[in-house]
C-alpha atoms as a PDB file:
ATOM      1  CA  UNK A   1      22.680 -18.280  -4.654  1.00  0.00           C
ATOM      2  CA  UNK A   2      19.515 -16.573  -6.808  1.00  0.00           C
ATOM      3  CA  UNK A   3      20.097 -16.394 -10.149  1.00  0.00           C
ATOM      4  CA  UNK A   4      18.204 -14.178 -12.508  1.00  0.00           C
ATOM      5  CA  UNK A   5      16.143 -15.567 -15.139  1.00  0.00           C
ATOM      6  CA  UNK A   6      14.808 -18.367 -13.051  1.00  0.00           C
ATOM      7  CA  UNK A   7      11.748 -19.513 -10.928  1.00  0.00           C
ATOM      8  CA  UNK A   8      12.087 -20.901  -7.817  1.00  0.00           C
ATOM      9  CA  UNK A   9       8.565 -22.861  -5.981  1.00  0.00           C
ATOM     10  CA  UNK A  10       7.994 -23.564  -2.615  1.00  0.00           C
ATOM     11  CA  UNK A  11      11.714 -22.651  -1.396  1.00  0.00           C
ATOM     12  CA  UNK A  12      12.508 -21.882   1.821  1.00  0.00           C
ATOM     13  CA  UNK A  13      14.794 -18.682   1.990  1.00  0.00           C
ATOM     14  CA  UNK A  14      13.967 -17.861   5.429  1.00  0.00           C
ATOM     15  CA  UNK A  15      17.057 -16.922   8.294  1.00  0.00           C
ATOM     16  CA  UNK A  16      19.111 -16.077   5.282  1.00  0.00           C
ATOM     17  CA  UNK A  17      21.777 -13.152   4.146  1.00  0.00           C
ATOM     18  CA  UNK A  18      20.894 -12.742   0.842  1.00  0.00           C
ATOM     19  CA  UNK A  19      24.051 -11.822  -1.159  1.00  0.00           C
ATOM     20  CA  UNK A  20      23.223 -10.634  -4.708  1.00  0.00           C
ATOM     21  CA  UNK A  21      23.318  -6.657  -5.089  1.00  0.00           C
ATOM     22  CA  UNK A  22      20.696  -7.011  -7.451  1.00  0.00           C
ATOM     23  CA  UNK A  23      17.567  -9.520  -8.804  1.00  0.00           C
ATOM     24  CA  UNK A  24      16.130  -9.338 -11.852  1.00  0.00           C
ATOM     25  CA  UNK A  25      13.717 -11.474 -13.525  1.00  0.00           C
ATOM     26  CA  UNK A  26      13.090 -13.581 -11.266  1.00  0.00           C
ATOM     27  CA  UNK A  27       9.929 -15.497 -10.054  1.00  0.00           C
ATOM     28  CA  UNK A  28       9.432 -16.179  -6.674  1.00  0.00           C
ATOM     29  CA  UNK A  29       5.909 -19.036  -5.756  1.00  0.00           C
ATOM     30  CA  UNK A  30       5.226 -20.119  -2.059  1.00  0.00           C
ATOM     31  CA  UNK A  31       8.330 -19.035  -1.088  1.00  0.00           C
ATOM     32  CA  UNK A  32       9.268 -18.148   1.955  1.00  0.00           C
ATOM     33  CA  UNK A  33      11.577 -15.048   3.177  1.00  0.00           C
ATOM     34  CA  UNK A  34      11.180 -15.057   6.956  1.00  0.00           C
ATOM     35  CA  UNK A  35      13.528 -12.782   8.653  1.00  0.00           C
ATOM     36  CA  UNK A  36      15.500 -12.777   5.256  1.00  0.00           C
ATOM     37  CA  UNK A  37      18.174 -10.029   5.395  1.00  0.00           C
ATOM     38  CA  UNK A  38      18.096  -8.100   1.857  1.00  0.00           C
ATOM     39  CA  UNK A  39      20.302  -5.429   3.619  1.00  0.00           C
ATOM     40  CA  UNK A  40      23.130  -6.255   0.823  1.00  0.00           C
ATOM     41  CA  UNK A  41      20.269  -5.975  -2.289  1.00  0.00           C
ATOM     42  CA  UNK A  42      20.147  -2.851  -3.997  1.00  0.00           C
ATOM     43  CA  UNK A  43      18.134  -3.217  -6.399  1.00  0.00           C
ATOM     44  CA  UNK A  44      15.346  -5.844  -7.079  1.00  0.00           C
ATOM     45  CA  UNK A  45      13.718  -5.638 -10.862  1.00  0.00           C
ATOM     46  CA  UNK A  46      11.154  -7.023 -12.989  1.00  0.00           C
ATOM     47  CA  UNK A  47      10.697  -9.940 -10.183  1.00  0.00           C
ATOM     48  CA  UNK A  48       7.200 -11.427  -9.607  1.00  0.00           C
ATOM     49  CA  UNK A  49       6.594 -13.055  -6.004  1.00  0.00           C
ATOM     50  CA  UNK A  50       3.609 -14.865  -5.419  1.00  0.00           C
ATOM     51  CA  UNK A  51       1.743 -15.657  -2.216  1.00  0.00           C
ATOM     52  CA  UNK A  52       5.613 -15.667  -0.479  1.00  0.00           C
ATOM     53  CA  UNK A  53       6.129 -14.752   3.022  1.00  0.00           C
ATOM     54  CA  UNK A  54       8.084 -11.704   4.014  1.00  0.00           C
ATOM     55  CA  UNK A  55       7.421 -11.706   7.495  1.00  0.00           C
ATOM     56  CA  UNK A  56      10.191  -9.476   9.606  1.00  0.00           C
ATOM     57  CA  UNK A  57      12.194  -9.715   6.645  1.00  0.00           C
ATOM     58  CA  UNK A  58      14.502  -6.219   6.604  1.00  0.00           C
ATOM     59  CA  UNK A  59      14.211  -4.772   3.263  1.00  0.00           C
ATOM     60  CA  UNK A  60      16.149  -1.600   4.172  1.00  0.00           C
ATOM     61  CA  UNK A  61      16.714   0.965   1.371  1.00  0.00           C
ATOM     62  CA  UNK A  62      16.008  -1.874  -1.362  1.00  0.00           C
ATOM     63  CA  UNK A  63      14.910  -0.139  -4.783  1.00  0.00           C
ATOM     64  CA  UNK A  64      11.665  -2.415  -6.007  1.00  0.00           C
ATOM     65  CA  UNK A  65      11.008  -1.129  -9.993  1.00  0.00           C
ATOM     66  CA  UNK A  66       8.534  -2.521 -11.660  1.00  0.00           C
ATOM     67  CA  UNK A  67       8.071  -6.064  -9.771  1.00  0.00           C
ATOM     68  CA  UNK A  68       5.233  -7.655  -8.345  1.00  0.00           C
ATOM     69  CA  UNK A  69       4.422  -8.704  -4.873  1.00  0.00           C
ATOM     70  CA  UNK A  70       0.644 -11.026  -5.164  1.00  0.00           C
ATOM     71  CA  UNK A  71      -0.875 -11.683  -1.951  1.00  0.00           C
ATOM     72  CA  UNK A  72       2.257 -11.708   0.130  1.00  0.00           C
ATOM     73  CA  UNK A  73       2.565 -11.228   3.385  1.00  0.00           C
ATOM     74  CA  UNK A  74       5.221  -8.862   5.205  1.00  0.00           C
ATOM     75  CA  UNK A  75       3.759  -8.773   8.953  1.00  0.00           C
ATOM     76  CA  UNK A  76       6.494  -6.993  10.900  1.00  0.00           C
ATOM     77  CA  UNK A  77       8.957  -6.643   7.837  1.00  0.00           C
ATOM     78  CA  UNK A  78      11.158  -3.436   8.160  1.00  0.00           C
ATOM     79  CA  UNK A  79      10.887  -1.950   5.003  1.00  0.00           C
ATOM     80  CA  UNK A  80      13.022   1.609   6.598  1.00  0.00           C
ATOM     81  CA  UNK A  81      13.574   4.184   3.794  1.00  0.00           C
ATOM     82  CA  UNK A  82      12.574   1.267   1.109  1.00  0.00           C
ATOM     83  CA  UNK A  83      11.504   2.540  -2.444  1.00  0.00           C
ATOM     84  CA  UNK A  84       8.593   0.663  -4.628  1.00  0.00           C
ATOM     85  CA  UNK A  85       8.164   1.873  -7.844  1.00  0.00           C
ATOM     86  CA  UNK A  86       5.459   1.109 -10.231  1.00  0.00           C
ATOM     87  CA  UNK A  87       5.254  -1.842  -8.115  1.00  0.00           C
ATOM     88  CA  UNK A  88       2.103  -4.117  -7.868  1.00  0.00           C
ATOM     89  CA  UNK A  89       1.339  -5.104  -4.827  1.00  0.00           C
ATOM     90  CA  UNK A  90      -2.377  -6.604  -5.004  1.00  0.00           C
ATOM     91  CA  UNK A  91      -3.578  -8.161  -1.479  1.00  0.00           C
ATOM     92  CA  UNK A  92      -0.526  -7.735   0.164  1.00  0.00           C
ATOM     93  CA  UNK A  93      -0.476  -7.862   3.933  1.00  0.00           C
ATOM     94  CA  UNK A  94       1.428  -4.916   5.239  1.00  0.00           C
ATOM     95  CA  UNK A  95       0.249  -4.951   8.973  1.00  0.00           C
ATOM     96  CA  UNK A  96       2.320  -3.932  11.933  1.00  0.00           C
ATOM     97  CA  UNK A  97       5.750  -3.260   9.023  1.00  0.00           C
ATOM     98  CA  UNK A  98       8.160  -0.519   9.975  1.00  0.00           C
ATOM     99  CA  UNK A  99       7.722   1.695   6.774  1.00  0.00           C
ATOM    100  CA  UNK A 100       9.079   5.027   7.984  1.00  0.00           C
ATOM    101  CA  UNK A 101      10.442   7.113   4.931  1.00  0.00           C
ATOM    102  CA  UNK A 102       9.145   4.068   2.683  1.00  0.00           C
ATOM    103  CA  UNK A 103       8.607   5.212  -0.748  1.00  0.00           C
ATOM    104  CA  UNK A 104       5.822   4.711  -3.096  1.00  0.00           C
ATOM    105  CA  UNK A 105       5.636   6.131  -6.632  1.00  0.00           C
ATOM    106  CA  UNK A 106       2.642   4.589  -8.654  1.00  0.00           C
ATOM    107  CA  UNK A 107       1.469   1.186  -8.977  1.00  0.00           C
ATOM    108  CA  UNK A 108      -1.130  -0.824  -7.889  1.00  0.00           C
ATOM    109  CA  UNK A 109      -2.106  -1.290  -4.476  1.00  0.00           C
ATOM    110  CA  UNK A 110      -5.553  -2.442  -4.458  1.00  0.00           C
ATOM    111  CA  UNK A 111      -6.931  -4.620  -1.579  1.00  0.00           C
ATOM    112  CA  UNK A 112      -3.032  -4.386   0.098  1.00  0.00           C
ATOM    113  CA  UNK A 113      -3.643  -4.378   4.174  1.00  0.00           C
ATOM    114  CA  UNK A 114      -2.338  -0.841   5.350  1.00  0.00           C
ATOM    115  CA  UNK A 115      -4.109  -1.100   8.613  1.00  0.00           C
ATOM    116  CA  UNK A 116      -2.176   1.475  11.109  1.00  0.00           C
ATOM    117  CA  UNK A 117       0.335   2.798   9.238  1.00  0.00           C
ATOM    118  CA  UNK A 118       1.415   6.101   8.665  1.00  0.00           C
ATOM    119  CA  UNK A 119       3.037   7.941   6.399  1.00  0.00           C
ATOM    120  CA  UNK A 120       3.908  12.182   5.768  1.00  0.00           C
ATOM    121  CA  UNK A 121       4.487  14.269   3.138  1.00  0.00           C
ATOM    122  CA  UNK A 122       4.921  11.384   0.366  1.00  0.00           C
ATOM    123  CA  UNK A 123       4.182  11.596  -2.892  1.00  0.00           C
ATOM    124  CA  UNK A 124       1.386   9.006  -3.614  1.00  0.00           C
ATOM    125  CA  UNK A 125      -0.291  10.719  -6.824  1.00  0.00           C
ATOM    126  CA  UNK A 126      -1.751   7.772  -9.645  1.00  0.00           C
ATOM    127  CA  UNK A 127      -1.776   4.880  -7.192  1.00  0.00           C
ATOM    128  CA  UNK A 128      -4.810   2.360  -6.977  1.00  0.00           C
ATOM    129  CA  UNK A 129      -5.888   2.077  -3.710  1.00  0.00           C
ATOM    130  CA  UNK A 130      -8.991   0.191  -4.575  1.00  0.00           C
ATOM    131  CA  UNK A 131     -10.733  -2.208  -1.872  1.00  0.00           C
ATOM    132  CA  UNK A 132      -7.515  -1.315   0.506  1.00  0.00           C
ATOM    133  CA  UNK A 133      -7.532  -1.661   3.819  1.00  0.00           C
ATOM    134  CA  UNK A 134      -6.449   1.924   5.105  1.00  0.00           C
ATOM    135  CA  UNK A 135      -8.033   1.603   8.453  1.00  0.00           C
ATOM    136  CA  UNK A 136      -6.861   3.917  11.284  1.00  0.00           C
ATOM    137  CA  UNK A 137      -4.147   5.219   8.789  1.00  0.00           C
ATOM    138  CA  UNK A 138      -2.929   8.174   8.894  1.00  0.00           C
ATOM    139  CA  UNK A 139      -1.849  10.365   5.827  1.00  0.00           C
ATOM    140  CA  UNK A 140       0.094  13.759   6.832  1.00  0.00           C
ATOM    141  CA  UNK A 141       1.006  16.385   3.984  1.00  0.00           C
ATOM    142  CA  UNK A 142       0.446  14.173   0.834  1.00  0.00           C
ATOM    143  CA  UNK A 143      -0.022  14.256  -2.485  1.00  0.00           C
ATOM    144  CA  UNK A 144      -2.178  12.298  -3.291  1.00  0.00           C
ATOM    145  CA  UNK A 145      -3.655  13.853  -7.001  1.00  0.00           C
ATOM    146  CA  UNK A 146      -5.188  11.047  -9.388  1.00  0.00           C
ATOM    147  CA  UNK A 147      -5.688   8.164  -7.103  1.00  0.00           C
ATOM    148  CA  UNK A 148      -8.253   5.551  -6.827  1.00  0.00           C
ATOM    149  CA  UNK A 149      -9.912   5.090  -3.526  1.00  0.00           C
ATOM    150  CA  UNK A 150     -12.839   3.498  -4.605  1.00  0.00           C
ATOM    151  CA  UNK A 151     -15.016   0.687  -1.918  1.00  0.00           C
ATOM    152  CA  UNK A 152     -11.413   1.316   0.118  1.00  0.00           C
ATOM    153  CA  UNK A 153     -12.170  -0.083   3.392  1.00  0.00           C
ATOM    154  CA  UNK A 154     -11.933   3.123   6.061  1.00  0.00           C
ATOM    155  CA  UNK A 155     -12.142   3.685   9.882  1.00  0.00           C
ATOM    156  CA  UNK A 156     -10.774   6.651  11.318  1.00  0.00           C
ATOM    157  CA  UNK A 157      -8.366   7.174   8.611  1.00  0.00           C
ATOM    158  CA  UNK A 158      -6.959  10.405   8.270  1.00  0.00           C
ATOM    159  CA  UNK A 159      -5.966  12.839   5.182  1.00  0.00           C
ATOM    160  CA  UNK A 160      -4.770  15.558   7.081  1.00  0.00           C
ATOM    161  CA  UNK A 161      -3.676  18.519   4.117  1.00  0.00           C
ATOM    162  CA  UNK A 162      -3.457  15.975   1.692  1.00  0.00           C
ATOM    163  CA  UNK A 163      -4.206  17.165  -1.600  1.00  0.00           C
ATOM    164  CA  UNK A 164      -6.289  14.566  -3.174  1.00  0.00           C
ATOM    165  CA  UNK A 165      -7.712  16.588  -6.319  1.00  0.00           C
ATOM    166  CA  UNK A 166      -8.581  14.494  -9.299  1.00  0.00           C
ATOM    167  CA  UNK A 167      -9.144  11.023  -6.873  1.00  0.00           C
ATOM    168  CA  UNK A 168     -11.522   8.760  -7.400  1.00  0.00           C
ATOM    169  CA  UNK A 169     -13.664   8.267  -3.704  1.00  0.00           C
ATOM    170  CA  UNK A 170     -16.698   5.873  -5.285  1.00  0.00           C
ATOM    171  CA  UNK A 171     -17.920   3.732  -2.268  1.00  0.00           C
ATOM    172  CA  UNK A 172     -15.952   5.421   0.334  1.00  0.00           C
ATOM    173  CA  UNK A 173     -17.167   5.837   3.839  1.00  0.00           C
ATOM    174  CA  UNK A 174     -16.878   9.738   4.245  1.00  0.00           C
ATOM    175  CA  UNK A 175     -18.507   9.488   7.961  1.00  0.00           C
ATOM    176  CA  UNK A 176     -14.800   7.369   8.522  1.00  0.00           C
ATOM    177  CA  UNK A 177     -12.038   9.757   7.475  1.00  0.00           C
ATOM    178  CA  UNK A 178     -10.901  12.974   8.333  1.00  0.00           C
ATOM    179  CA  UNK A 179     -10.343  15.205   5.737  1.00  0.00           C
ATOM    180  CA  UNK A 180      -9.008  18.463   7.938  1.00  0.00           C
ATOM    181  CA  UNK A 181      -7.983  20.996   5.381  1.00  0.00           C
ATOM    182  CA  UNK A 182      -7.184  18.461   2.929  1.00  0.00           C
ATOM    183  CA  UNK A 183      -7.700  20.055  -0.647  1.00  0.00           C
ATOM    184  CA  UNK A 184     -10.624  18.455  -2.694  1.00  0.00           C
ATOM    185  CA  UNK A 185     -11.572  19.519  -6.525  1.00  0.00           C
ATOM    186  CA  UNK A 186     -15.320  20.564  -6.858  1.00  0.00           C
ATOM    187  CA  UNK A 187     -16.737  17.030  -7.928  1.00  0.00           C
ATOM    188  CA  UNK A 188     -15.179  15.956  -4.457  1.00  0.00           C
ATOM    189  CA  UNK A 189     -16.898  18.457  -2.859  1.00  0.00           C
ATOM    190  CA  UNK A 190     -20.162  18.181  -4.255  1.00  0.00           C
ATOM    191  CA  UNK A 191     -19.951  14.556  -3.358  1.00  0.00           C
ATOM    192  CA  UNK A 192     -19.165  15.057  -0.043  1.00  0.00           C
ATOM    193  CA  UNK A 193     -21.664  17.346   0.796  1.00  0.00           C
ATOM    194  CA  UNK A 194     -24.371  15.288  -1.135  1.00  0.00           C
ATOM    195  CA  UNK A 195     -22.962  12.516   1.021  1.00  0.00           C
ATOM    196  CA  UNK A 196     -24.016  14.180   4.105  1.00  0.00           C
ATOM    197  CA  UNK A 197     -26.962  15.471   3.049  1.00  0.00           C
ATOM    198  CA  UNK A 198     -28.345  12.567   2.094  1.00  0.00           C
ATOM    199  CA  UNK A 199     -27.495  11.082   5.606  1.00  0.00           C
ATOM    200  CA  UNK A 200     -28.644  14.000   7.351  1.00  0.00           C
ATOM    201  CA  UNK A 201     -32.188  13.739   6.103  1.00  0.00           C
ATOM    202  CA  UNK A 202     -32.528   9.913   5.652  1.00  0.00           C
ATOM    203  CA  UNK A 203     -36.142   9.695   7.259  1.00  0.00           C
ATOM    204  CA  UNK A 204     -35.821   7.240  10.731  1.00  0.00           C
ATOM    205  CA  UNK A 205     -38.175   4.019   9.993  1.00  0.00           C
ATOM    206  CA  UNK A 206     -41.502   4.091  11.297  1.00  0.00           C
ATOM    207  CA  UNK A 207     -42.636   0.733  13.484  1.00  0.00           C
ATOM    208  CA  UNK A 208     -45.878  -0.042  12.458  1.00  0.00           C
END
């Protein structure tokens, strides 16, 4: 049994049912949640888990408020209609998850691992992206106003109709994404056209 108000270190909650309907206040180091079944949780608040493992753990249509998740790792966690809210999530490992109709609504997702997933018509405004790993991801109808995609690592990433007014792009590789009729304030625009100007004319080096 969890109880709130506690800290657990190093335990191993992996294979299990958990049974609680809801955790709160609860801090979570080195544990480990392998194939964990939260399908019974409906709620998990105010918790803080650090550098656990949440790998194929099934997170189902758990509500996350306001808890932290610090360089865990949920490889191949299904995380199906899941809701994180004003979560933060900082260099989490998100690869190969089944997040379809996850939901995001603020937070703090800088340097998380996003690699390959894909998401449409979520509502994503005021999230940090920063330093991310959004390779070969594919955004589809999003809003996506007031976020901060700066040094975001980028390849082939898409932002198809996404309306990203008001984000932050410092650093970004524009040559990477696609931004096919996304909509883009007039600093974005200048910047993306000064972007590929400057490429465009970059002189080639001259062997001497």
């Amino acid at each position: 049994m969890i109880s709130a108000n506690r800290s657990y270190t190093d335990e191993d909650f992996s294979d299990e049912v958990i049974d609680e309907t809801e955790l709160t206040n609860i801090t979570f180091t080195g544990c480990r949640f392998r194939r964990t079944d939260f399908s019974d949780v409906k709620t998990i608040f105010k918790c803080t888990f650090d550098t656990c493992d949440f790998a194929n753990a099934h997170l189902n249509g758990v509500e996350i408020l306001n808890s932290s998740f610090l360089s865990c790792t949920f490889r191949g966690a299904s995380l199906f209609a899941a809701k994180f809210r004003t979560c933060k999530m900082t260099a989490s490992d998100f690869k190969d998850c089944e997040c379809a109709l996850m939901q995001v609504e603020g937070g703090d997702w800088s340097y998380a691992n996003l690699y390959k997933l894909s998401f449409q018509k979520q509502d994503f405004c005021g999230i940090r992206f920063i330093g991310a790993d959004l390779s070969y991801c594919h955004f589809n109808q999003c809003k996506m106003n007031e976020c901060e995609f700066d040094d975001a690592v980028v390849r082939e990433t898409s932002f198809y109709r996404c309306d990203m007014r008001g984000s932050s792009m410092r650093g970004l590789n524009l040559f990477e994404v696609s931004l096919k009729e996304a909509q883009l304030d007039l600093n974005q625009c200048v910047a993306v056209a000064e972007n590929f100007t400057q490429c465009r004319f970059t002189p080639e080096p001259v062997n001497v």
